[in-house]
Protein backbone atom coordinates (compact mmCIF):
# COMPACT_ATOMS: atom_id res chain seq x y z
CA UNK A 1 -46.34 256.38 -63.63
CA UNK A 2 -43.42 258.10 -61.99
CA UNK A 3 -41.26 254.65 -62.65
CA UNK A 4 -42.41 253.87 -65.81
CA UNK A 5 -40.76 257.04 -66.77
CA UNK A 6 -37.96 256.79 -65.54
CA UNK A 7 -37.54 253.35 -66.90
CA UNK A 8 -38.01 254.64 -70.37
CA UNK A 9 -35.30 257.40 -69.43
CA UNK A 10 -33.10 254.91 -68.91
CA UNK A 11 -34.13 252.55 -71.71
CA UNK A 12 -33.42 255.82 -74.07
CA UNK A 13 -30.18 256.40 -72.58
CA UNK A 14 -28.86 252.98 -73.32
CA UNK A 15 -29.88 253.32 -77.02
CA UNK A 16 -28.11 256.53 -77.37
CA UNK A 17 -25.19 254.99 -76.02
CA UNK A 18 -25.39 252.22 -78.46
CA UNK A 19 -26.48 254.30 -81.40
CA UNK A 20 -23.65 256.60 -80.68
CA UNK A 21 -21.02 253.66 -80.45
CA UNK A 22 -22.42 251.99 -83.96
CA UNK A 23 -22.11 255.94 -85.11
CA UNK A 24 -18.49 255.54 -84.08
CA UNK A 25 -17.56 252.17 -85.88
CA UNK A 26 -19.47 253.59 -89.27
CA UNK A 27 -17.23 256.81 -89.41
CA UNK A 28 -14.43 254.75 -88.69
CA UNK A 29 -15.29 252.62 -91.65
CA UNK A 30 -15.79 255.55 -93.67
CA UNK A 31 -12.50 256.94 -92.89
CA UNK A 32 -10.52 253.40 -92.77
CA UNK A 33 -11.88 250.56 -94.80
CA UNK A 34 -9.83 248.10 -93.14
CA UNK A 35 -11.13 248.98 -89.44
CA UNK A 36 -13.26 245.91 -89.64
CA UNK A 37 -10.03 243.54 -90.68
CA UNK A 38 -9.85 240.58 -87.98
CA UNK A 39 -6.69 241.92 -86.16
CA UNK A 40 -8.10 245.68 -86.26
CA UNK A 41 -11.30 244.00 -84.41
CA UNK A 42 -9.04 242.39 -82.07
CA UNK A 43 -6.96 245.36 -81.03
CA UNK A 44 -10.70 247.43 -80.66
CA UNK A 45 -12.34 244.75 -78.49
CA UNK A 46 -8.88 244.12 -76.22
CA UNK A 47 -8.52 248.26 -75.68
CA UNK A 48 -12.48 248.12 -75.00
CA UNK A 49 -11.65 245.39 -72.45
CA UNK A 50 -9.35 247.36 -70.34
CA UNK A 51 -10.98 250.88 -70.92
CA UNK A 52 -14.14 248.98 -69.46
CA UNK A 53 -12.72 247.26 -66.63
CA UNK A 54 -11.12 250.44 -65.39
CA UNK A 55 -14.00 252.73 -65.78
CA UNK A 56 -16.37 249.87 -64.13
CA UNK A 57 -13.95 250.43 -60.87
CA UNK A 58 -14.55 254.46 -61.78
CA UNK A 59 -18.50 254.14 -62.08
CA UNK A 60 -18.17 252.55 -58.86
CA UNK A 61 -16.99 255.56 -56.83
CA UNK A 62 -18.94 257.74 -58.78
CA UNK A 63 -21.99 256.38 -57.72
CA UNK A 64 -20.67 256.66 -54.20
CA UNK A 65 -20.81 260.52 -55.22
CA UNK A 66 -16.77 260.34 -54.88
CA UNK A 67 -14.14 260.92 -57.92
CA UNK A 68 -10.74 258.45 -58.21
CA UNK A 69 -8.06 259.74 -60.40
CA UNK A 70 -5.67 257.09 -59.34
CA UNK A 71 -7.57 253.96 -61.34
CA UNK A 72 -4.78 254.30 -64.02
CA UNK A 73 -2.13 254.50 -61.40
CA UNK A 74 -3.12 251.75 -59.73
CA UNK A 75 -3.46 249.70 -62.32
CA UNK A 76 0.04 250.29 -63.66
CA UNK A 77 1.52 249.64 -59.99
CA UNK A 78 -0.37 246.31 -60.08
CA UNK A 79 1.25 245.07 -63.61
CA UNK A 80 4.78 246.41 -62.11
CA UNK A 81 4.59 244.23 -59.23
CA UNK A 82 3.52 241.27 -60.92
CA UNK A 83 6.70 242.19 -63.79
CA UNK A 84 8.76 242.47 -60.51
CA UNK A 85 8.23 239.38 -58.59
CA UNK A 86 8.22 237.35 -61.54
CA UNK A 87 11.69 238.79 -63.33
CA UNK A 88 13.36 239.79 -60.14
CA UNK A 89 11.41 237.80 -57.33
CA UNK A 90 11.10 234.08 -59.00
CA UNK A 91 7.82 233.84 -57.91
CA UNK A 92 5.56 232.12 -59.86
CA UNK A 93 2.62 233.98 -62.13
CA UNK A 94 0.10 233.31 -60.14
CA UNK A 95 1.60 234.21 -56.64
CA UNK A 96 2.97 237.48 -57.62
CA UNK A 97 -0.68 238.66 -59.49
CA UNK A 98 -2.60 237.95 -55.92
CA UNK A 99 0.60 240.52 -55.15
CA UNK A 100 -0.29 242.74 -57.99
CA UNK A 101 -3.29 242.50 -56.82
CA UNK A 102 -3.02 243.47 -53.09
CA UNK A 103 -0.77 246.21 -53.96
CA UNK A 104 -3.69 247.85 -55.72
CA UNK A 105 -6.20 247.21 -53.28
CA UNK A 106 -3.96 248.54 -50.49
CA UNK A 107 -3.77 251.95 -52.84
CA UNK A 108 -7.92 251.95 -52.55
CA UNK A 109 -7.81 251.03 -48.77
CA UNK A 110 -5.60 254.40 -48.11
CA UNK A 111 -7.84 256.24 -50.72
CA UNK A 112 -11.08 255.36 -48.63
CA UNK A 113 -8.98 256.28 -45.31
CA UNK A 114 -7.77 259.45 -46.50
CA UNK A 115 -11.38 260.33 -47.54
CA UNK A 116 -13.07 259.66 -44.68
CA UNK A 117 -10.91 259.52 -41.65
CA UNK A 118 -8.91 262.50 -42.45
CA UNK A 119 -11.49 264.58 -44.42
CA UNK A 120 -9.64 265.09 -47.44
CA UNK A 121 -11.59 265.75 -51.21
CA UNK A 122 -11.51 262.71 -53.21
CA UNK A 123 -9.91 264.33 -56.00
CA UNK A 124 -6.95 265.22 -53.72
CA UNK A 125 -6.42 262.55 -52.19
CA UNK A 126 -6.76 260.08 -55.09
CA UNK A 127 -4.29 262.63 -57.12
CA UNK A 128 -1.40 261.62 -54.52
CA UNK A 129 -2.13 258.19 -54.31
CA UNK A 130 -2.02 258.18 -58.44
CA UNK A 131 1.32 259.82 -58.06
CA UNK A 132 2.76 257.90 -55.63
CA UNK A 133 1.67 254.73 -57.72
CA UNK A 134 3.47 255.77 -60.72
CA UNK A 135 6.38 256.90 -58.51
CA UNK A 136 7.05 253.91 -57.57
CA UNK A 137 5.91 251.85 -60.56
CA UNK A 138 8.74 253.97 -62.20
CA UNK A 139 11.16 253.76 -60.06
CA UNK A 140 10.59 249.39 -60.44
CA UNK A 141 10.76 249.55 -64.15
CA UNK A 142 13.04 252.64 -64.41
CA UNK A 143 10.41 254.28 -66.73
CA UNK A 144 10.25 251.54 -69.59
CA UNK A 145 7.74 250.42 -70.56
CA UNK A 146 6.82 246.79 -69.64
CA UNK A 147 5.12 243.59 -70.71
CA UNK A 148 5.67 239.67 -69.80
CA UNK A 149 6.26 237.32 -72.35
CA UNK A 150 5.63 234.10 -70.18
CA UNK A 151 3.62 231.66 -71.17
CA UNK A 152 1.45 231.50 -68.79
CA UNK A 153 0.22 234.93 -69.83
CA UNK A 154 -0.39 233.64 -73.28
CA UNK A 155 -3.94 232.78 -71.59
CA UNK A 156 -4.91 236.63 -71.71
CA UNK A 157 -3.30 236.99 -75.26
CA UNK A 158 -5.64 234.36 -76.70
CA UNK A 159 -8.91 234.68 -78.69
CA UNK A 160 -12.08 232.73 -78.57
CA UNK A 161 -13.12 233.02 -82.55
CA UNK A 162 -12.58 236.85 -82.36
CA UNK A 163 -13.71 237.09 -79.14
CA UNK A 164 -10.00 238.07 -77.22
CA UNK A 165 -10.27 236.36 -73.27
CA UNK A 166 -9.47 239.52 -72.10
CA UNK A 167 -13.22 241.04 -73.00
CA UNK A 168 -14.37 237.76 -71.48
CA UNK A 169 -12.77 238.83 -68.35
CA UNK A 170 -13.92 242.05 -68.30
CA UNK A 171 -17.81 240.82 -69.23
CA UNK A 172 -17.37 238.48 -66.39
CA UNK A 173 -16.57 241.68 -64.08
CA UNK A 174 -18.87 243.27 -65.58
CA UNK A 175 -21.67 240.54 -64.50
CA UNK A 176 -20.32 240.26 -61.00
CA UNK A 177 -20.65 244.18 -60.41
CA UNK A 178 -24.03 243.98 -61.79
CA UNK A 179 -25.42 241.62 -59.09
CA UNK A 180 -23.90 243.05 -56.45
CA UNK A 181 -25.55 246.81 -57.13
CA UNK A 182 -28.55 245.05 -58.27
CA UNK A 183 -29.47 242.05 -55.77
CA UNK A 184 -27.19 242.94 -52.32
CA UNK A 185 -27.13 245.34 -49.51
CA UNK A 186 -24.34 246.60 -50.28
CA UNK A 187 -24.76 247.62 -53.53
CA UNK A 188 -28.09 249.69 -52.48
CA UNK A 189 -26.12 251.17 -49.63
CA UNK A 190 -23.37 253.13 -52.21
CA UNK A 191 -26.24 254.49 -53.87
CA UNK A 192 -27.87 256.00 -50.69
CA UNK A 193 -24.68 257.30 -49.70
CA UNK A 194 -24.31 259.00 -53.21
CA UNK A 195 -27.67 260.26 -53.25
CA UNK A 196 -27.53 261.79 -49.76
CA UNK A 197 -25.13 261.45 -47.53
CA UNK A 198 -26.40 263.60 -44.91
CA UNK A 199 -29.83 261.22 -45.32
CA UNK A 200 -27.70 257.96 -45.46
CA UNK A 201 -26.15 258.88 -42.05
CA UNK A 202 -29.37 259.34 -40.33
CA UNK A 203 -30.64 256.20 -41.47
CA UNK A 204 -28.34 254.55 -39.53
CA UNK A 205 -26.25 253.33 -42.24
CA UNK A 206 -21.96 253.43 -41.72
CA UNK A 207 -20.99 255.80 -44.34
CA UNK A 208 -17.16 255.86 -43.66
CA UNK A 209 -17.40 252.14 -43.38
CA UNK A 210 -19.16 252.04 -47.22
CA UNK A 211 -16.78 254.99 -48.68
CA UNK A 212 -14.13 252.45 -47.83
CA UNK A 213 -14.80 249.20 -49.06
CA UNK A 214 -15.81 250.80 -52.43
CA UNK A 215 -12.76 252.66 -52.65
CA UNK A 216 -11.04 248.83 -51.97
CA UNK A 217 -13.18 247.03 -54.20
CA UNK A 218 -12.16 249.83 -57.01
CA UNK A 219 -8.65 249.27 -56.57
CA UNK A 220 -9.09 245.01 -56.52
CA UNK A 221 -10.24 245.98 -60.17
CA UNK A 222 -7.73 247.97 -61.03
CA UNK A 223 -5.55 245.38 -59.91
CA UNK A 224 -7.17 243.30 -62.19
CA UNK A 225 -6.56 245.35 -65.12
CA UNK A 226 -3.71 245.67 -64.52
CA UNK A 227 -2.76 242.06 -65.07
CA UNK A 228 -4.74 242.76 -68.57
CA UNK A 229 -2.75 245.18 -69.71
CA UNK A 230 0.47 243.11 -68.51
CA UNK A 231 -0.20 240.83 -71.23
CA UNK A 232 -0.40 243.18 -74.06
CA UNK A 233 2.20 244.90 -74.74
CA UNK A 234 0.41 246.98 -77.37
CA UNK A 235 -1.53 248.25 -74.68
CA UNK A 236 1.15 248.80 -72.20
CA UNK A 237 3.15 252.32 -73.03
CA UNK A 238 0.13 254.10 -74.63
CA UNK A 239 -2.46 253.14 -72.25
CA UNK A 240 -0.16 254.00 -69.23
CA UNK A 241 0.59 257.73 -70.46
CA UNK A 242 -0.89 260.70 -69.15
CA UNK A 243 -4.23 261.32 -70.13
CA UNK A 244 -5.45 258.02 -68.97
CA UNK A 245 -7.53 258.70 -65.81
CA UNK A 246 -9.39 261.18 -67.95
CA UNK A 247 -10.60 258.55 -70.93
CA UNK A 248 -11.54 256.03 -67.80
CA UNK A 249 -13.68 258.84 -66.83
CA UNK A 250 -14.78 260.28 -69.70
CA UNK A 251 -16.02 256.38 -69.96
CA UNK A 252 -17.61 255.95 -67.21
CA UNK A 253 -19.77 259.61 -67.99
CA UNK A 254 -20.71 258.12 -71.32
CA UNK A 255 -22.40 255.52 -69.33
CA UNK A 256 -24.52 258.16 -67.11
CA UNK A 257 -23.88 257.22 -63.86
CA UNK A 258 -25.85 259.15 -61.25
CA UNK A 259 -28.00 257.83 -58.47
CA UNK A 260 -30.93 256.60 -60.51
CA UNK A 261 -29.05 254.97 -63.07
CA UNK A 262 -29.11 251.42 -61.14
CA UNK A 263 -27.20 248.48 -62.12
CA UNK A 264 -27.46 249.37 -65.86
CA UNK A 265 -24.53 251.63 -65.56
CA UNK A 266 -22.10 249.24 -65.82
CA UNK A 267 -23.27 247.83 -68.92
CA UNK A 268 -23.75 251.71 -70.87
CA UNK A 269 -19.99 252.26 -69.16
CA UNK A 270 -18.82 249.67 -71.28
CA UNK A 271 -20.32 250.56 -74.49
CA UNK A 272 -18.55 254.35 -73.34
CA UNK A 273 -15.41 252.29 -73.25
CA UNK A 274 -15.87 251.01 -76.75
CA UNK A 275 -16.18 254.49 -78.17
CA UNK A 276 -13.14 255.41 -76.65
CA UNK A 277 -11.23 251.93 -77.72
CA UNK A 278 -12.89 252.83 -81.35
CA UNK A 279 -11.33 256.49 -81.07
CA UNK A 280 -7.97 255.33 -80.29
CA UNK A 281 -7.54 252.39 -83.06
CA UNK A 282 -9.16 254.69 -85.36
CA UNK A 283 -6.02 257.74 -84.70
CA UNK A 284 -3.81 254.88 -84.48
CA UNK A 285 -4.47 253.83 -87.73
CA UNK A 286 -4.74 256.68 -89.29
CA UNK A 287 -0.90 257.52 -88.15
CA UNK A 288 -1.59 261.01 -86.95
CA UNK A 289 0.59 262.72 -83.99
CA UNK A 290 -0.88 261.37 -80.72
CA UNK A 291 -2.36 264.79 -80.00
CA UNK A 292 -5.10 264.19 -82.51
CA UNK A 293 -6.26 261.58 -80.23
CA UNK A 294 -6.31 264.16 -77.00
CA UNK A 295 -7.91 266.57 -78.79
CA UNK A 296 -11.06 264.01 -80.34
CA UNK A 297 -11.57 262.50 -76.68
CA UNK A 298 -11.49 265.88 -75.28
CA UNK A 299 -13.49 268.05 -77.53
CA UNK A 300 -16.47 264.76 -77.11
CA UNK A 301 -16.13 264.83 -73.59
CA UNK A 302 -16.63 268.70 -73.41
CA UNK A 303 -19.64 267.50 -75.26
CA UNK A 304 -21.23 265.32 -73.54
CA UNK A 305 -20.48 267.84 -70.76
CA UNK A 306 -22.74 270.04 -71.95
CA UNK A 307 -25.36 267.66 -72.65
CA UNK A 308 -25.01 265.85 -69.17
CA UNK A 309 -27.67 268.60 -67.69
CA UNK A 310 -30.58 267.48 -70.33
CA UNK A 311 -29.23 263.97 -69.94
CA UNK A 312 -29.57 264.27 -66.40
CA UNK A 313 -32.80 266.54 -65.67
CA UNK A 314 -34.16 266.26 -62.57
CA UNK A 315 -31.79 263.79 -61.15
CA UNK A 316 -29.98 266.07 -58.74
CA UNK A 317 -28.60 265.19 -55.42
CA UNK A 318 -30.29 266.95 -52.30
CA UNK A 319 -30.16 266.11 -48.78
């Protein structure tokens, strides 16, 4: 009886997350009857895209029962080494976004070893590794903004009908996470460590060991993302400005993660990242001063704040 209702918690919480994203796209219609024009589409499901793949690598560690503010750092250091081994290097694409890509997971590695080997709070230690990975992505690109107009980038430009590959990427991710929390060991073993660590530990189960390869396997995302966002250069300056961590986030708390959430979070986090994408076009549009958009993604995620407690009865840590 007891799992019955808690599968028709969850099957509640995935319609609100869809009725709230179709509430979205109808006041954005309301406000801006040209928000469902072919390119305006486009630019929604490419933001949703990299909002989603981001927060995915978020929902991640916040399972774990950690916090990583450096997703958005990461993910810009990534696209800045792949812009600097191709322009400055020579190296081919390809070559220099496995580079891209090991630069970010290197930035999780030392998140996870800070964490756990030295004892500091995630939120700390992620924090310096976000500001060390926009140090230095500045100091590559000398604060401009970036993009690559190679064509073997056109690849991430393209659409599939009005489908853009990027979204097909980040569905494909979005798969691949999905099996691993819901079929392997070690997807099972990030939620016992965020339920209770204390309880984890006495099971006989590495903690330090899992805190670390989830922390990596966040930043081989961002990495990833970060090659999406290379190849937009719509995407690039905006995206990359502060204020980014928190919509990943605020994302990834649309989709409800918490320990009994299960392998469904990753699908709800994307439909979070679609409200956001649908937020952002929609300010966009409208031409309003970028604050507008701060202020709309911050007064809904003091929101859902609020609501997270009903959302969330009953589902409370203890060790």
């Amino acid at each position: 009886m007891e799992n019955r209702t808690a599968g028709i918690r969850k099957s509640y919480r995935i319609a609100g997350n869809v009725f709230l994203f179709a509430a979205f796209l109808a006041c954005a219609y309301l406000i801006n009857n040209y928000f469902f024009t072919y390119p305006v589409v486009v630019s929604v499901l490419k933001g949703a895209a990299l909002i989603g793949v981001l927060a995915i690598a978020e929902s991640m560690v916040l399972a774990l029962g950690g916090l990583d503010l450096s997703i958005a750092g990461t993910s810009l250091l990534s696209s800045t080494a792949v812009f600097y081994f191709v322009e400055t290097g020579g190296a081919g694409v390809f070559p220099a976004a496995l580079t891209g890509i090991a630069a970010a997971c290197a930035v999780g590695l030392i998140n996870g070893i800070f964490v756990t080997k030295l004892g500091i709070q995630p939120v700390i230690a992620t924090l310096g590794t976000s500001l060390f990975a926009r140090g230095v992505a500045g100091a590559i690109t000398n604060n401009i903004s970036i993009f690559d107009t190679r064509p073997e980038f056109d690849a991430f430009k393209t659409t599939i009908s009005f489908i853009p590959v990027s979204l097909v990427i980040a569905l494909i991710i979005m798969g691949i996470c999905y099996l691993v929390f819901r079929l392997t060991v070690a997807g099972r073993q990030i939620y016992a460590v965020g339920g209770s660590e204390k309880s984890a530990k006495l099971s006989g189960l590495n903690v330090d060991v899992i805190k670390i390869y989830t922390y990596t396997a966040a930043g081989l995302i961002s990495g990833i993302g970060g090659l999406l966002v290379l190849a937009d250069s719509t995407m690039s300056a905006r995206f990359f400005s502060a204020g980014a961590e928190l919509e990943i986030i605020f994302a990834a708390i649309l989709g409800g993660v918490s320990l009994y959430s299960g392998a469904k979070i990753f699908f709800r986090t994307f439909v979070g990242a679609g409200v956001i994408a649908v937020i952002n076009r929609l300010i966009y549009g409208l031409f309003v001063f970028n604050y507008m958009r701060a202020i709309v993604v911050g007064l809904l995620f003091l929101i859902v704040l609020a609501l997270k407690k009903n959302m969330f009865k009953g589902e409370k840590k203890t060790d």
